[in-house]
C-alpha atoms as a PDB file:
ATOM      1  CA  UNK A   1      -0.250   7.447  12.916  1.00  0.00           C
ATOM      2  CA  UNK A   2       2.903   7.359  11.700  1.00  0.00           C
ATOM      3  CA  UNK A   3       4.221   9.309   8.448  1.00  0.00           C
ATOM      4  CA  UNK A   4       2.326   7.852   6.000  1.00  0.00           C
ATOM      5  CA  UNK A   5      -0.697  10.340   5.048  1.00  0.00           C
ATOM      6  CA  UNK A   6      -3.555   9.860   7.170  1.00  0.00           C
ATOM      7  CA  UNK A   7      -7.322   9.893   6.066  1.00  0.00           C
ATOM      8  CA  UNK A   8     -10.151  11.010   7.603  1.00  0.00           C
ATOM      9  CA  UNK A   9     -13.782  10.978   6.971  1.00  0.00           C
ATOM     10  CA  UNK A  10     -17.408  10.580   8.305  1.00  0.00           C
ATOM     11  CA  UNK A  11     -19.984   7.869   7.224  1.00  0.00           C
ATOM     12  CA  UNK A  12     -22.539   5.045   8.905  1.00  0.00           C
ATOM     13  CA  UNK A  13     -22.158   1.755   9.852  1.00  0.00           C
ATOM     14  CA  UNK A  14     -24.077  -0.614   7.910  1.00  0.00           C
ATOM     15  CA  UNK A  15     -24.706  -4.513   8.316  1.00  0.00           C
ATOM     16  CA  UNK A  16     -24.168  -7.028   5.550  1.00  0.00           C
ATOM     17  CA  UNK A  17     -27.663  -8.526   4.629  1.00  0.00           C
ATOM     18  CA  UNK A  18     -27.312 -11.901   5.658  1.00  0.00           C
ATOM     19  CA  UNK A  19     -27.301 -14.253   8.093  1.00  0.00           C
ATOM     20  CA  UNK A  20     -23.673 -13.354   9.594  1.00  0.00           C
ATOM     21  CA  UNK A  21     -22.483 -10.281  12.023  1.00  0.00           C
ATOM     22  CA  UNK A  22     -20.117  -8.190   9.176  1.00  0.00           C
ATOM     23  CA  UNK A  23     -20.482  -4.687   9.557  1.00  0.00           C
ATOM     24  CA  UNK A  24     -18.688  -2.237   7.385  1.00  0.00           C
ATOM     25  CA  UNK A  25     -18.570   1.755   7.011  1.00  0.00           C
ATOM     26  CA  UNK A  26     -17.991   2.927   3.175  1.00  0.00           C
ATOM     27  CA  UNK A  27     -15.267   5.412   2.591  1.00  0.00           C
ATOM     28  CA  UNK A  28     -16.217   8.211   0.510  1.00  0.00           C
ATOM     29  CA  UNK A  29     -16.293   8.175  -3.198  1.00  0.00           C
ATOM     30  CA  UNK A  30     -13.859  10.852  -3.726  1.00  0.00           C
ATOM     31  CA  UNK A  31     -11.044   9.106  -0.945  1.00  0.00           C
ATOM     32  CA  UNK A  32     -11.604   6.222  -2.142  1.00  0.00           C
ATOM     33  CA  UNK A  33     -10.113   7.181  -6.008  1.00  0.00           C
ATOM     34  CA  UNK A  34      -7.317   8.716  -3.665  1.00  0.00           C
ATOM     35  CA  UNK A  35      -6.577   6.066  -2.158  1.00  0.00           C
ATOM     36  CA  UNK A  36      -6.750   3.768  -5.015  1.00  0.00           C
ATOM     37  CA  UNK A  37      -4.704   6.161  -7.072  1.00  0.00           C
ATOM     38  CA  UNK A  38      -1.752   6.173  -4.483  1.00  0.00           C
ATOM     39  CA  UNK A  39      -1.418   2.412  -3.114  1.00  0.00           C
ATOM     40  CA  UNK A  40      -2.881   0.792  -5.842  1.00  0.00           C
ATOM     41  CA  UNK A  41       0.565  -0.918  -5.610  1.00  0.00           C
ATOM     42  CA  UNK A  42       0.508  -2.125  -2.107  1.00  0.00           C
ATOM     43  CA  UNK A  43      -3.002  -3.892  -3.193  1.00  0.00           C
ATOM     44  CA  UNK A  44      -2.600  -7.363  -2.106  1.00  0.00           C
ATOM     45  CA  UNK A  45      -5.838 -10.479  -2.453  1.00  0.00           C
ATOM     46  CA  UNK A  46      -8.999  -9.075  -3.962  1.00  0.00           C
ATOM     47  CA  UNK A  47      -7.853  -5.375  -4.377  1.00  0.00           C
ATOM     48  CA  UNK A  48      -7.478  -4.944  -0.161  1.00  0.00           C
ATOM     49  CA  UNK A  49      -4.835  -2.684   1.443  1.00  0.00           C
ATOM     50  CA  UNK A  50      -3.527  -2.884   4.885  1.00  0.00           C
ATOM     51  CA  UNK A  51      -4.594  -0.291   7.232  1.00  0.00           C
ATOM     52  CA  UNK A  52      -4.095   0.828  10.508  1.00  0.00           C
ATOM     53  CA  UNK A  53      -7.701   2.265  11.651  1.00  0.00           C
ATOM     54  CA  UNK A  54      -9.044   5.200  14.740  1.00  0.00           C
ATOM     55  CA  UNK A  55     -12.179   5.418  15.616  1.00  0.00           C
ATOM     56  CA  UNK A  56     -12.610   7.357  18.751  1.00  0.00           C
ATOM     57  CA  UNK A  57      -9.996   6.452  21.479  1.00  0.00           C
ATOM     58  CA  UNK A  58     -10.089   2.247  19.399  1.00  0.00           C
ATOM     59  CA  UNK A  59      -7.455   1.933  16.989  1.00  0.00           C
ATOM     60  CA  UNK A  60      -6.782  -1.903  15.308  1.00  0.00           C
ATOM     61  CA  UNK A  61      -5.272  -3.091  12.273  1.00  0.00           C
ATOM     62  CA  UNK A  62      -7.456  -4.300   8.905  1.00  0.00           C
ATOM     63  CA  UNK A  63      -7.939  -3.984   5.189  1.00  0.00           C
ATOM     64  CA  UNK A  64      -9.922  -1.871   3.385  1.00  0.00           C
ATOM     65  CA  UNK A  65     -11.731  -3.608   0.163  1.00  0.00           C
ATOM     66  CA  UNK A  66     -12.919  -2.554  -3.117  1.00  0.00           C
ATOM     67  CA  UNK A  67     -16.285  -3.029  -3.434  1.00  0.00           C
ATOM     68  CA  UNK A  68     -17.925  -3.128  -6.919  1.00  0.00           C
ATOM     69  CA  UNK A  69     -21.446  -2.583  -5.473  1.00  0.00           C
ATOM     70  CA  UNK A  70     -20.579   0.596  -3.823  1.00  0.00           C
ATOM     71  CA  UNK A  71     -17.701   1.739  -6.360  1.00  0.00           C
ATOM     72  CA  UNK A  72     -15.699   2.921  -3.040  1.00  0.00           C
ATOM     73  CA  UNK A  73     -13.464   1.302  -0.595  1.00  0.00           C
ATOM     74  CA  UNK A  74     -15.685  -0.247   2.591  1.00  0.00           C
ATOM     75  CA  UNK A  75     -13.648  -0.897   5.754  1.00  0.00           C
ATOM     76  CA  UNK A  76     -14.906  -3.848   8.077  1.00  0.00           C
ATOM     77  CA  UNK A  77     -15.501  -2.731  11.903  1.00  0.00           C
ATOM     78  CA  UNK A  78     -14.877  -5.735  14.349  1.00  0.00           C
ATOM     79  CA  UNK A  79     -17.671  -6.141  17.045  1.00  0.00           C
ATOM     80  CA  UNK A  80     -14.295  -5.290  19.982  1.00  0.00           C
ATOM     81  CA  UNK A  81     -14.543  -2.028  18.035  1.00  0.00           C
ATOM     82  CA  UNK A  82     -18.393  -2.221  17.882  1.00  0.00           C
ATOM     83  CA  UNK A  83     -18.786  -2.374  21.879  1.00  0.00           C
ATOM     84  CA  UNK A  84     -15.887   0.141  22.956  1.00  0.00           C
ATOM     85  CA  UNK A  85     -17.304   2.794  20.933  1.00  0.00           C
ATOM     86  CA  UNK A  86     -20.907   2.046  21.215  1.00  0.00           C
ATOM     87  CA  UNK A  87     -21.852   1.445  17.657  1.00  0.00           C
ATOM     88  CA  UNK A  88     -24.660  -0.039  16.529  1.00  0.00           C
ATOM     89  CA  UNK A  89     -26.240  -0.153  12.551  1.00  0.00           C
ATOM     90  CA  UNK A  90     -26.643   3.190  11.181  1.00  0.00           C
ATOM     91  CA  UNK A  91     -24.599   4.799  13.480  1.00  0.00           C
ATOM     92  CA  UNK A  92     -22.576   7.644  12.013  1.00  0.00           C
ATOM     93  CA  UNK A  93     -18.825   7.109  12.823  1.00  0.00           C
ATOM     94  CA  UNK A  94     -15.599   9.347  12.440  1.00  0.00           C
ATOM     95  CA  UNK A  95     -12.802   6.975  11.115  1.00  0.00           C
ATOM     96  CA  UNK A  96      -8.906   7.880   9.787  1.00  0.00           C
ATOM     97  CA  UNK A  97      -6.834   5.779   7.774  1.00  0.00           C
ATOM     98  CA  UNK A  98      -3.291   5.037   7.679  1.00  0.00           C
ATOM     99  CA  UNK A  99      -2.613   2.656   4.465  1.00  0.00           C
ATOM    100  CA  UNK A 100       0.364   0.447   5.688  1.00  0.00           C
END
């Protein structure tokens, strides 16, 4: 992905609790302060950075956001991704991060 540093880490896919489809993963506390600590000045609305996202053989362009509730970044994974690599609520997922 390019020659920016990439990041990689495993977590679950969760569902916002509400009446809409969102589903996120949460990066790790740890990469997240990384992450924050290098681009902080690339942040553009609301604290999000541009990134270009793999998970499995799916790769698509997003933000990640700063969320106060889980004091980490949490990335947003698009139903397209959802369905080509068979993930469902809860499902654990490999991701890596390019921060554009």
């Amino acid at each position: 992905m390019g020659t920016t540093r990439e990041y990689e880490f495993e977590s679950t896919v969760w569902k916002v609790d509400d009446p809409g489809t969102w589903f996120f993963t949460t990066l790790p506390f740890d990469l997240s302060d990384e992450i924050e600590e290098r681009h902080r000045d690339r942040a553009a609305g609301f604290g999000s950075l541009k990134v270009r996202v793999r998970v499995g053989a799916t790769t698509w362009t997003t933000s990640l956001f700063p969320s106060k509730q889980a004091e980490a970044y949490v990335l947003p994974v698009k139903k397209a991704v959802r369905e080509a690599e068979q993930l469902h609520e809860g499902s654990p997922v490999r991701v890596a991060v390019e921060v554009l």
